[in-house]
N, C-alpha and C. Protein backbone atom coordinates (compact mmCIF):
# COMPACT_ATOMS: atom_id res chain seq x y z
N UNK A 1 -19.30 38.56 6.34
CA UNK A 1 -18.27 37.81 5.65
C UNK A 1 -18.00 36.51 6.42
N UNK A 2 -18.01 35.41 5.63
CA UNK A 2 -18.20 34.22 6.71
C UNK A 2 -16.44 34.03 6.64
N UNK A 3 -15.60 33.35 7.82
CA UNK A 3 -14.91 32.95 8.08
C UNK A 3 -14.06 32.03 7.77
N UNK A 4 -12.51 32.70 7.26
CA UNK A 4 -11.89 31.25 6.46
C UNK A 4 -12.17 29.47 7.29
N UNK A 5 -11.91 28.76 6.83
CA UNK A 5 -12.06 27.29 7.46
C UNK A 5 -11.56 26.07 6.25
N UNK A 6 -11.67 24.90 7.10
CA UNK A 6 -11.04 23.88 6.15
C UNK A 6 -12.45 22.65 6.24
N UNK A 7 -12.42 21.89 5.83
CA UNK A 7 -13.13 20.99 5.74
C UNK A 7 -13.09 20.18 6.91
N UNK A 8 -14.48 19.71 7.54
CA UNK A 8 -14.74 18.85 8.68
C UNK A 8 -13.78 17.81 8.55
N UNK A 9 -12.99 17.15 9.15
CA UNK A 9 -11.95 16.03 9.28
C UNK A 9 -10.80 16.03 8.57
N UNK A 10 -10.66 17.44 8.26
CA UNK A 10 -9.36 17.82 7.68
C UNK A 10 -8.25 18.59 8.76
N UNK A 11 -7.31 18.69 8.58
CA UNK A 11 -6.33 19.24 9.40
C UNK A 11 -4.93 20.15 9.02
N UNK A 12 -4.90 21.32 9.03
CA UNK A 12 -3.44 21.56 9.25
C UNK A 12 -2.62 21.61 9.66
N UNK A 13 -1.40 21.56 9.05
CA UNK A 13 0.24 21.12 10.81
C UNK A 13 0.88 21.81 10.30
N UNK A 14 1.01 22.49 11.60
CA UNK A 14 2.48 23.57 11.46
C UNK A 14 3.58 23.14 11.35
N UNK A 15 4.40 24.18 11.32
CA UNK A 15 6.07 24.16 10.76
C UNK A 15 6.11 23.05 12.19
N UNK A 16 6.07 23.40 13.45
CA UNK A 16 6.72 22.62 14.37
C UNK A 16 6.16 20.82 13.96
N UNK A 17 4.80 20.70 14.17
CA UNK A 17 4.07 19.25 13.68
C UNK A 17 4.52 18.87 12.34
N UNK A 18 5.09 19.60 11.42
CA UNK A 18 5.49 19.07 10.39
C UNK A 18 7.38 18.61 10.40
N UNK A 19 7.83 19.11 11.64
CA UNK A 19 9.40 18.46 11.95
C UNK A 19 9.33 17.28 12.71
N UNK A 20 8.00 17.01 13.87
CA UNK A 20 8.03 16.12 13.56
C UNK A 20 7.61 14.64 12.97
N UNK A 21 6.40 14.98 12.34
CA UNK A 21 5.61 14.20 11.06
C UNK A 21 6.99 13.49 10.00
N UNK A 22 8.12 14.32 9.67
CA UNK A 22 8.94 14.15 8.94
C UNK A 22 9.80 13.14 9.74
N UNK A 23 10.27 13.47 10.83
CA UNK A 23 11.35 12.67 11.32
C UNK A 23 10.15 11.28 11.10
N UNK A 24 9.32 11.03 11.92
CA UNK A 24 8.82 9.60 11.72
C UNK A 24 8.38 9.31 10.51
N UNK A 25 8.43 9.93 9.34
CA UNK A 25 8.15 9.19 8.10
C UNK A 25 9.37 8.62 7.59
N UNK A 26 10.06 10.11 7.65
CA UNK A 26 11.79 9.65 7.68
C UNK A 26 12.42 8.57 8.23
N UNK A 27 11.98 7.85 9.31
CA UNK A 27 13.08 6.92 9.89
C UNK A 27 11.72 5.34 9.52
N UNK A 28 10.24 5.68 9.40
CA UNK A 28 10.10 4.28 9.00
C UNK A 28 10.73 4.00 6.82
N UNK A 29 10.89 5.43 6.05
CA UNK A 29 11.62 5.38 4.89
C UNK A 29 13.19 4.56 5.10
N UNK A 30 13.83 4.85 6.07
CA UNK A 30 15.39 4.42 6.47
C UNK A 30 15.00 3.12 7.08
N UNK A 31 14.02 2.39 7.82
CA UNK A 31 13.94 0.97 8.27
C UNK A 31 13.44 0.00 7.18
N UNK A 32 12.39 0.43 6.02
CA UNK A 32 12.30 0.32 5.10
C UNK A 32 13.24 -0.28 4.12
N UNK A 33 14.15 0.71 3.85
CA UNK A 33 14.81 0.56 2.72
C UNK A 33 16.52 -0.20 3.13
N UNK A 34 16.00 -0.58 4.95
CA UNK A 34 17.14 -1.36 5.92
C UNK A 34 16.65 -2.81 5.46
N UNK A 35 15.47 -3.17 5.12
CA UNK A 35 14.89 -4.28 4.42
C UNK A 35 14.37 -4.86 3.25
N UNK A 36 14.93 -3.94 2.35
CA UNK A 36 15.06 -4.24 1.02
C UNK A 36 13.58 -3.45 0.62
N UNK A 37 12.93 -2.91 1.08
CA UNK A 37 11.59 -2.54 0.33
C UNK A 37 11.90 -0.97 -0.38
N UNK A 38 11.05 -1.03 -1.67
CA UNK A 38 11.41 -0.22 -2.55
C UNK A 38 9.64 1.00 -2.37
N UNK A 39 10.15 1.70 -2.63
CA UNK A 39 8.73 3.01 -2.64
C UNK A 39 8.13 3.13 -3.55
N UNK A 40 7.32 3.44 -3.88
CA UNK A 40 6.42 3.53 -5.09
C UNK A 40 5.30 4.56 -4.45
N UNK A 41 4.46 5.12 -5.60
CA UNK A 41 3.30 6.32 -5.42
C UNK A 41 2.70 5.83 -6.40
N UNK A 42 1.40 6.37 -5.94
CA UNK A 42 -0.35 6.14 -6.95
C UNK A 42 -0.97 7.27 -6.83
N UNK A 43 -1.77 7.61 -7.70
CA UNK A 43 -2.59 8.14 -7.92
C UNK A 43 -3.65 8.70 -6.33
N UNK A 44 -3.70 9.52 -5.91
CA UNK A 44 -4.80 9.71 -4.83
C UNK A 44 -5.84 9.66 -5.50
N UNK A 45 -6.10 9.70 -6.91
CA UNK A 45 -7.66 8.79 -7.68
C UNK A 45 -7.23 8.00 -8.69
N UNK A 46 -8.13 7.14 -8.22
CA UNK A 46 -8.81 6.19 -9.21
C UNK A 46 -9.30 5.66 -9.51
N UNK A 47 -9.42 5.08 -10.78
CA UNK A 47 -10.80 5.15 -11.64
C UNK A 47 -12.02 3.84 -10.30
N UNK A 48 -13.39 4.30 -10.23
CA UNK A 48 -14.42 3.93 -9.58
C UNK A 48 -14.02 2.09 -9.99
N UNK A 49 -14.43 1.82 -10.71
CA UNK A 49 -14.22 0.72 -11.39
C UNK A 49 -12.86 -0.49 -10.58
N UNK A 50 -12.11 0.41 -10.13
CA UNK A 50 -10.84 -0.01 -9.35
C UNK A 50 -11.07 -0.35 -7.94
N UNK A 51 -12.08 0.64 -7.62
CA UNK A 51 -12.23 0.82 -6.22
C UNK A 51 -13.58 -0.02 -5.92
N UNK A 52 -14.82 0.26 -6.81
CA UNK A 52 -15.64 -0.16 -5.94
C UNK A 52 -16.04 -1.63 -5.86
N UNK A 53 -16.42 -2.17 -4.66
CA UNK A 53 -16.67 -4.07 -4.19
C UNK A 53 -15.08 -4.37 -3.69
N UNK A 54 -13.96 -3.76 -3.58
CA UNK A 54 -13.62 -4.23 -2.80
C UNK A 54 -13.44 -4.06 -1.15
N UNK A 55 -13.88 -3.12 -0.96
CA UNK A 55 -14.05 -2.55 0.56
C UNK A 55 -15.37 -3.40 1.13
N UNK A 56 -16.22 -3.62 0.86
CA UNK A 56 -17.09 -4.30 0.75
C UNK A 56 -18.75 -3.28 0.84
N UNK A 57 -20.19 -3.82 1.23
CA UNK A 57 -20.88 -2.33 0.76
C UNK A 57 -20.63 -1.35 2.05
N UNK A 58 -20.34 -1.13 2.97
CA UNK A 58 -20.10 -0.36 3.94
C UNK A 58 -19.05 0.63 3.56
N UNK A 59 -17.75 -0.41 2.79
CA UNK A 59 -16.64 0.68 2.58
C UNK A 59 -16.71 1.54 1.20
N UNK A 60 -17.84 0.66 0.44
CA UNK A 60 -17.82 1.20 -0.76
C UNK A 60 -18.77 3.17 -0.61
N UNK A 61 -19.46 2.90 0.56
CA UNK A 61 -20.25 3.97 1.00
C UNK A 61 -19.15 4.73 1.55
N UNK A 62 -18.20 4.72 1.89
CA UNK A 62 -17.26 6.03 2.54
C UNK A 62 -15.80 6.37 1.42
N UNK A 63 -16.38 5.90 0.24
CA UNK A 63 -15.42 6.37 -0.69
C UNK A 63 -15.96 7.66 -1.72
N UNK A 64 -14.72 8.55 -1.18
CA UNK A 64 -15.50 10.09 -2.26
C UNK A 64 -15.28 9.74 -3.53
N UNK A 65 -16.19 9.66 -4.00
CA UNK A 65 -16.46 9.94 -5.80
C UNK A 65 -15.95 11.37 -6.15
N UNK A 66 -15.96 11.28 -7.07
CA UNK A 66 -14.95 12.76 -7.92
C UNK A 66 -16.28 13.10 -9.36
N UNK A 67 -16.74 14.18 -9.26
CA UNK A 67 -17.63 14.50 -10.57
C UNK A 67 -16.83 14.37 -11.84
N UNK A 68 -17.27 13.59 -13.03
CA UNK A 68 -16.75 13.96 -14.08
C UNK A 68 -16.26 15.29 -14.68
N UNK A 69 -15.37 15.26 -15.21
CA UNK A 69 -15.16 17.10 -15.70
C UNK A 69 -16.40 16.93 -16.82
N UNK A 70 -16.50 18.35 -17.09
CA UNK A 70 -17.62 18.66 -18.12
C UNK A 70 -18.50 18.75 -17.77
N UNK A 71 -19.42 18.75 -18.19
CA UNK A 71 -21.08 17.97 -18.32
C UNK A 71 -21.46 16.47 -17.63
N UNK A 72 -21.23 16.61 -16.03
CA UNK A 72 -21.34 15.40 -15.48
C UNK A 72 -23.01 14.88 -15.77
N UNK A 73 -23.67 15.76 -15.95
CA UNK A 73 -25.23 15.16 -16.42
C UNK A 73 -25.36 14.54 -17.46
N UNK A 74 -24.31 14.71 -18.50
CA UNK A 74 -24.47 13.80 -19.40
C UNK A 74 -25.32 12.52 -19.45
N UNK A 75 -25.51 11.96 -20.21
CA UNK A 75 -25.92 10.64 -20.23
C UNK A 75 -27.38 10.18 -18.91
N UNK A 76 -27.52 11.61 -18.26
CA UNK A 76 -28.53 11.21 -17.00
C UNK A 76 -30.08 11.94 -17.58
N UNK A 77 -31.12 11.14 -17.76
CA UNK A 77 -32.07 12.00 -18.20
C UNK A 77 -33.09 12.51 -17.06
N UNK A 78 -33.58 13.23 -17.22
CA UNK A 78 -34.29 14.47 -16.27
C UNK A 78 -35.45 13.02 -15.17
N UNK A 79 -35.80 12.29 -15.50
CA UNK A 79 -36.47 11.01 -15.15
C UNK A 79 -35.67 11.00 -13.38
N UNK A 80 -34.29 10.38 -14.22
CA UNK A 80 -33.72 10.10 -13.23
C UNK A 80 -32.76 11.20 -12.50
N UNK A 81 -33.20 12.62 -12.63
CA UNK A 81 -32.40 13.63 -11.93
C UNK A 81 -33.72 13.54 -10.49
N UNK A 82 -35.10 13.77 -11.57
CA UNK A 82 -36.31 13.97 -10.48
C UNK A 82 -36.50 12.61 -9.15
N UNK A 83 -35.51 11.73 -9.89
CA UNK A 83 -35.67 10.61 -8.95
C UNK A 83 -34.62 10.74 -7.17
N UNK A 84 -34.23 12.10 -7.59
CA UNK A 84 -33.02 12.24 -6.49
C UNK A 84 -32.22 10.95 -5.68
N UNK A 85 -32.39 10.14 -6.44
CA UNK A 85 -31.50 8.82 -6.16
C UNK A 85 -29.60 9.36 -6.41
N UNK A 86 -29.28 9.48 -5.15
CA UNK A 86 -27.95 9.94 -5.15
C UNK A 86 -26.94 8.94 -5.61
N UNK A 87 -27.23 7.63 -5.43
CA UNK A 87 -26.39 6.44 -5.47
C UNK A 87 -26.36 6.28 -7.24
N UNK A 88 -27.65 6.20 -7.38
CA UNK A 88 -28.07 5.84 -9.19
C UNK A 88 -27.09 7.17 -9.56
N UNK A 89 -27.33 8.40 -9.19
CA UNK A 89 -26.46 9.43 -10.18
C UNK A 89 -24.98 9.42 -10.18
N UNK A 90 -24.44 8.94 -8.67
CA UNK A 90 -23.14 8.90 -9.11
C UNK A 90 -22.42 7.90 -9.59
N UNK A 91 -23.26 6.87 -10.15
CA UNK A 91 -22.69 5.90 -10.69
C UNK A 91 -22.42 6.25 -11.90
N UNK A 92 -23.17 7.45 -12.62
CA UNK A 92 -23.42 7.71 -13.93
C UNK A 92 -22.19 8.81 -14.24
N UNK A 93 -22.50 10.14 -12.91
CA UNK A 93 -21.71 11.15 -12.95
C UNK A 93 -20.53 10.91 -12.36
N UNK A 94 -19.86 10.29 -11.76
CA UNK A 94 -18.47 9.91 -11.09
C UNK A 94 -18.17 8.42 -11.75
N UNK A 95 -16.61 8.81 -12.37
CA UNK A 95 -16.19 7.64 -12.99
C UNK A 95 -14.64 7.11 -11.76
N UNK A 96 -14.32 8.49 -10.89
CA UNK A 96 -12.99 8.16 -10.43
C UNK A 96 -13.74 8.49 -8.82
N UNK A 97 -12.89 7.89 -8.09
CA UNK A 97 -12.48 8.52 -6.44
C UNK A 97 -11.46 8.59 -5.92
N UNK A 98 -11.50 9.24 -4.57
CA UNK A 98 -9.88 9.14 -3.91
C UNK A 98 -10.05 7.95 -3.10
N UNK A 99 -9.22 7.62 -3.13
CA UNK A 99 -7.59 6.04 -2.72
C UNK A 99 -8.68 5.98 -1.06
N UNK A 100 -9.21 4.98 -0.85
CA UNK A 100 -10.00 4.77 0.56
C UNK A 100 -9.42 4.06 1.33
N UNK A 101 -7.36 3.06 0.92
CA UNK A 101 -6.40 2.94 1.72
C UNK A 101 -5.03 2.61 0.19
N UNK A 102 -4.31 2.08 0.74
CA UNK A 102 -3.21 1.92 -0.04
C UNK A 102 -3.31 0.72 -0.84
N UNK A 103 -3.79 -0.41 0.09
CA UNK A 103 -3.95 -1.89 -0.89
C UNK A 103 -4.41 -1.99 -2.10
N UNK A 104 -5.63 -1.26 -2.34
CA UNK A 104 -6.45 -1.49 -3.79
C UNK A 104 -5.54 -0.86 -4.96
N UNK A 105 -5.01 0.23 -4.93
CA UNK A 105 -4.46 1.18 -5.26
C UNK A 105 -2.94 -0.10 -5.63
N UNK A 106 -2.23 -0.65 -4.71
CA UNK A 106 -1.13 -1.76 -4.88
C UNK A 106 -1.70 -2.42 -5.50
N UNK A 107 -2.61 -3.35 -5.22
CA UNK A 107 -2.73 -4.67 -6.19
C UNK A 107 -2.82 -4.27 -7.76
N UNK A 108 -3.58 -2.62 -7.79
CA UNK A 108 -3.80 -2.41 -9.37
C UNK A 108 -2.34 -2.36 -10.18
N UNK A 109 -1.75 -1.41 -9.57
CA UNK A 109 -0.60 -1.34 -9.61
C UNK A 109 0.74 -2.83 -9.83
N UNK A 110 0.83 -3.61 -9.12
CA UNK A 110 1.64 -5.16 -9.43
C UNK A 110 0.71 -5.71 -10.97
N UNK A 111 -0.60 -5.47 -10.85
CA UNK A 111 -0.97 -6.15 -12.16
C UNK A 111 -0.95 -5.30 -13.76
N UNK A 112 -0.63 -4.44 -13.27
CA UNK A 112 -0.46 -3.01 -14.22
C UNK A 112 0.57 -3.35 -14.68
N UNK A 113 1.70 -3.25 -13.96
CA UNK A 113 3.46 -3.68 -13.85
C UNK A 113 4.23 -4.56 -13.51
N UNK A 114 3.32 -6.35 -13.92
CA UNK A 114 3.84 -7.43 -13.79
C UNK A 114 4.73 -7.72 -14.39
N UNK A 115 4.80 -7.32 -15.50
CA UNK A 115 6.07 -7.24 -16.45
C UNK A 115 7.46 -6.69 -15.64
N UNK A 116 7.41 -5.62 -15.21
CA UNK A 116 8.21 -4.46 -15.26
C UNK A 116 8.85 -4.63 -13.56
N UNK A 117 8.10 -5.71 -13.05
CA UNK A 117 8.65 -6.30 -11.45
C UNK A 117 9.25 -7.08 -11.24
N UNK A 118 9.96 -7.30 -10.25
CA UNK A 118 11.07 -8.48 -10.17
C UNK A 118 10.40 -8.94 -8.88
N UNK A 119 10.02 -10.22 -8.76
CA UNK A 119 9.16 -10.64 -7.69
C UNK A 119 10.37 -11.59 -6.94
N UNK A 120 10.42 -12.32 -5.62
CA UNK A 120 9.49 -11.08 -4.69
C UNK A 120 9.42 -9.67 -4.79
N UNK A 121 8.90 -8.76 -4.84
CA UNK A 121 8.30 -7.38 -4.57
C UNK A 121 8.39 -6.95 -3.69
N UNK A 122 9.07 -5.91 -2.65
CA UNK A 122 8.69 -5.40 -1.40
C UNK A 122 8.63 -4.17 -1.94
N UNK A 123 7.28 -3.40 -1.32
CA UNK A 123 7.42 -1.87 -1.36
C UNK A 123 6.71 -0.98 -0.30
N UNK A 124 6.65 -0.06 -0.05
CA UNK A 124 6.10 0.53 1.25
C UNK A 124 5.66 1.89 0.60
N UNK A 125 4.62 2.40 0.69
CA UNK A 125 4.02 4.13 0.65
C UNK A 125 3.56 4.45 1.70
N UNK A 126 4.08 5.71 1.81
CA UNK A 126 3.50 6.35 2.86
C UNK A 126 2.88 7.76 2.28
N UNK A 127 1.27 7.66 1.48
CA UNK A 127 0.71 8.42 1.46
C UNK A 127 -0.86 8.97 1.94
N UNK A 128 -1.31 10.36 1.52
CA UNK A 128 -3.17 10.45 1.91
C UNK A 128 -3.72 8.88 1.32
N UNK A 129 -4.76 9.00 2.16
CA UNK A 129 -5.83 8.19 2.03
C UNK A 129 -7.30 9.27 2.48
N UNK A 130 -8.46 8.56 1.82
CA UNK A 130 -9.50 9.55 2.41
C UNK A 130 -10.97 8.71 2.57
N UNK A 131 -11.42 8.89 3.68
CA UNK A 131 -12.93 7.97 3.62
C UNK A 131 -13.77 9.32 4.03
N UNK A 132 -14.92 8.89 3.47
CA UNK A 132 -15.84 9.87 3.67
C UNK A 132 -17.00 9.41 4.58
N UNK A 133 -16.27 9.51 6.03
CA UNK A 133 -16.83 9.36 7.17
C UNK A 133 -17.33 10.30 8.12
N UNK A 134 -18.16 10.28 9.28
CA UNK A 134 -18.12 11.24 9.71
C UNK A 134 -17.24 11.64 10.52
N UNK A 135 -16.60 12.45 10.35
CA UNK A 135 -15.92 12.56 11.47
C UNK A 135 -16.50 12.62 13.01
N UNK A 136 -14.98 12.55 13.76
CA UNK A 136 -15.38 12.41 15.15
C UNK A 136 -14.32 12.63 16.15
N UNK A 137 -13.54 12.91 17.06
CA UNK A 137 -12.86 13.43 17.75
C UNK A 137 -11.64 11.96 17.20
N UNK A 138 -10.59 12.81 17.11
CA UNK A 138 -9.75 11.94 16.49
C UNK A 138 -9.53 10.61 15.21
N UNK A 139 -10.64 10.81 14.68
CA UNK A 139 -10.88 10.28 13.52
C UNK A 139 -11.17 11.29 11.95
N UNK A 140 -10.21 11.27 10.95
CA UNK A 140 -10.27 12.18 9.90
C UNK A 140 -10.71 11.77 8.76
N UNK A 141 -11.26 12.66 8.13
CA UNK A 141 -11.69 12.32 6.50
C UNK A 141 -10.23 11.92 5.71
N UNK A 142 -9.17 12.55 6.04
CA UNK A 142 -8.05 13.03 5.02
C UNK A 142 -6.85 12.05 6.50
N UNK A 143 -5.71 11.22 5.69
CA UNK A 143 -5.08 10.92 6.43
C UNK A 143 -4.23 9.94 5.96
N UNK A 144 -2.67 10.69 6.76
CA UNK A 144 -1.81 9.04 5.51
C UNK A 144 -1.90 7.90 6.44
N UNK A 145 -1.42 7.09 5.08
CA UNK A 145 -1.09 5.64 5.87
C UNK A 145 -0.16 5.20 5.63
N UNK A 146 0.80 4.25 6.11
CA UNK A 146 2.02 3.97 6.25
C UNK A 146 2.27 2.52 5.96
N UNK A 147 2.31 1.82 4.45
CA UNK A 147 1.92 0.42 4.11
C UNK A 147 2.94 0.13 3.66
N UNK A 148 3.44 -1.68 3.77
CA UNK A 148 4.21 -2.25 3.53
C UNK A 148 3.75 -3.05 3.13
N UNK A 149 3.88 -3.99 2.09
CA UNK A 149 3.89 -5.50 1.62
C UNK A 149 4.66 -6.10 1.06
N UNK A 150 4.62 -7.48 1.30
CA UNK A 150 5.59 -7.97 0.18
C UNK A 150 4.52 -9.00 -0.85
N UNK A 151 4.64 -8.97 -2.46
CA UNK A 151 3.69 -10.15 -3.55
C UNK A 151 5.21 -10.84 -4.21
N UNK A 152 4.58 -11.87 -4.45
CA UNK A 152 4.94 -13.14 -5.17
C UNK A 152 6.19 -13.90 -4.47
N UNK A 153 5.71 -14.11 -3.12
CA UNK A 153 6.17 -15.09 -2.10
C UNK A 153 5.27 -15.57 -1.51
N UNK A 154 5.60 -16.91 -1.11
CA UNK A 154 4.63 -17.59 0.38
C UNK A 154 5.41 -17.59 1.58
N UNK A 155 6.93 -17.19 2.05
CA UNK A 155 7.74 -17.43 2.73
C UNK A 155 7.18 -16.90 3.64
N UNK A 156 7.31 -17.69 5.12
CA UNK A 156 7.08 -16.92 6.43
C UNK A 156 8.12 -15.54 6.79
N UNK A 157 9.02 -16.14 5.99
CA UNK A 157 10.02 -15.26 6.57
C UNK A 157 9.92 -13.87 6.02
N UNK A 158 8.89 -13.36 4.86
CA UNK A 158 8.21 -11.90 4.80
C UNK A 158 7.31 -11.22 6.29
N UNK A 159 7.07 -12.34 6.93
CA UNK A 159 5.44 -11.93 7.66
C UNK A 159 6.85 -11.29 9.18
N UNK A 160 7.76 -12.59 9.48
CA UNK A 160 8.74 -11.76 10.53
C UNK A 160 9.34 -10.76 10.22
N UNK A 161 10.06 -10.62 8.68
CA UNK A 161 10.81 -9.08 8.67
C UNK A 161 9.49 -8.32 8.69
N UNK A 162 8.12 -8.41 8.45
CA UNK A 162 7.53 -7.27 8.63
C UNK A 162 7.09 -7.04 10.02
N UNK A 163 7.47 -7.84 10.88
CA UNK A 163 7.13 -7.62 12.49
C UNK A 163 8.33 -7.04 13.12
N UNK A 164 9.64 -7.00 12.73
CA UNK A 164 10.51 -6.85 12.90
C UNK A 164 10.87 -5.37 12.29
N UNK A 165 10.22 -5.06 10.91
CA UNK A 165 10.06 -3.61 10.57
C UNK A 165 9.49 -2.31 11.54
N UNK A 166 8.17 -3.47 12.48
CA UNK A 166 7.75 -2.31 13.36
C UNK A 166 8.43 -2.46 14.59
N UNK A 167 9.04 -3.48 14.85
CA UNK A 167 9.92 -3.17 16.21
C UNK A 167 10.45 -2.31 15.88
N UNK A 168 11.32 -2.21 15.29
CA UNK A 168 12.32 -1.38 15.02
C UNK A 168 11.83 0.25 14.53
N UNK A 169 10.89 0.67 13.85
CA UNK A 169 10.44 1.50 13.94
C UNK A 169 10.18 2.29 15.24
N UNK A 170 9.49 1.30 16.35
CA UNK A 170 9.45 1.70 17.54
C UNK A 170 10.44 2.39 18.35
N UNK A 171 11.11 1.57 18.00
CA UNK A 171 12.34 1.40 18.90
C UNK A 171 13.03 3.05 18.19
């Protein structure tokens, strides 16, 4: 009987690592919202089309593709199964992936809901992200990130409250 386990560069946190994972998400949420930035959530997928060319080709290689539901062979004829070209098939069979940081995932998002924003914009997520790297001693497949920006300003004075967000975080 082989042995429960989790996936290479994945991790679980206990009750104790998860009190305090919380307090520091918790207090950069409270420095946050000490500077006017509002929260928002995305999708941990989306659609390929969203994601791929902007990481550039290196990053576009450490983003997990997601199989179509169904019949991901669809549309692939036996030609090109025998061709074991992995890249050619998942272009065909994967239409979505998971979120490879927070930015791409934002910009879709402000242009999705340009209407529906009151610019300037500040917002901050703090969720997973995932690259499909190898892992390596302190480096994970699975992992949040903690993003702030502000769109539709040029003011310097966004770039200091956001230097001033991480003092204070620190602190």
């Amino acid at each position: 009987m082989q042995k429960p386990s989790i996936p290479k560069g994945t991790r679980d946190f206990s009750p104790e690592e998860m009190v305090k994972r919380n307090y520091i998400f918790n207090t950069i949420r409270e420095v946050y919202h000490l500077y006017g930035f509002q929260q928002i959530e995305t999708p941990a997928m989306e659609n390929l089309s969203t994601l791929m060319g902007k990481y550039g080709e290196e990053g576009d290689k450490l983003l997990f593709k997601i199989l179509n539901s169904g019949d991901c062979f669809s549309g692939i004829t036996d030609e090109e199964l025998s061709e074991r070209n992995a890249v050619r098939f998942g272009m065909k069979a994967c239409e979505k992936g998971l979120r490879y940081d927070l930015t791409v995932p934002f910009a879709r998002y402000v242009v999705q809901h340009r209407n529906d924003i009151a610019f300037p914009f500040k917002r901050y997520q703090i969720q997973p992200v995932w690259r499909a790297d190898r892992p390596q001693k302190g480096r994970y497949r699975e992992f949040y990130q903690c993003d702030g920006d502000v769109v539709g300003s040029d003011s310097l004075v966004n770039e200091v409250e956001l230097i001033q967000i991480m003092d204070e975080v620190f602190r």
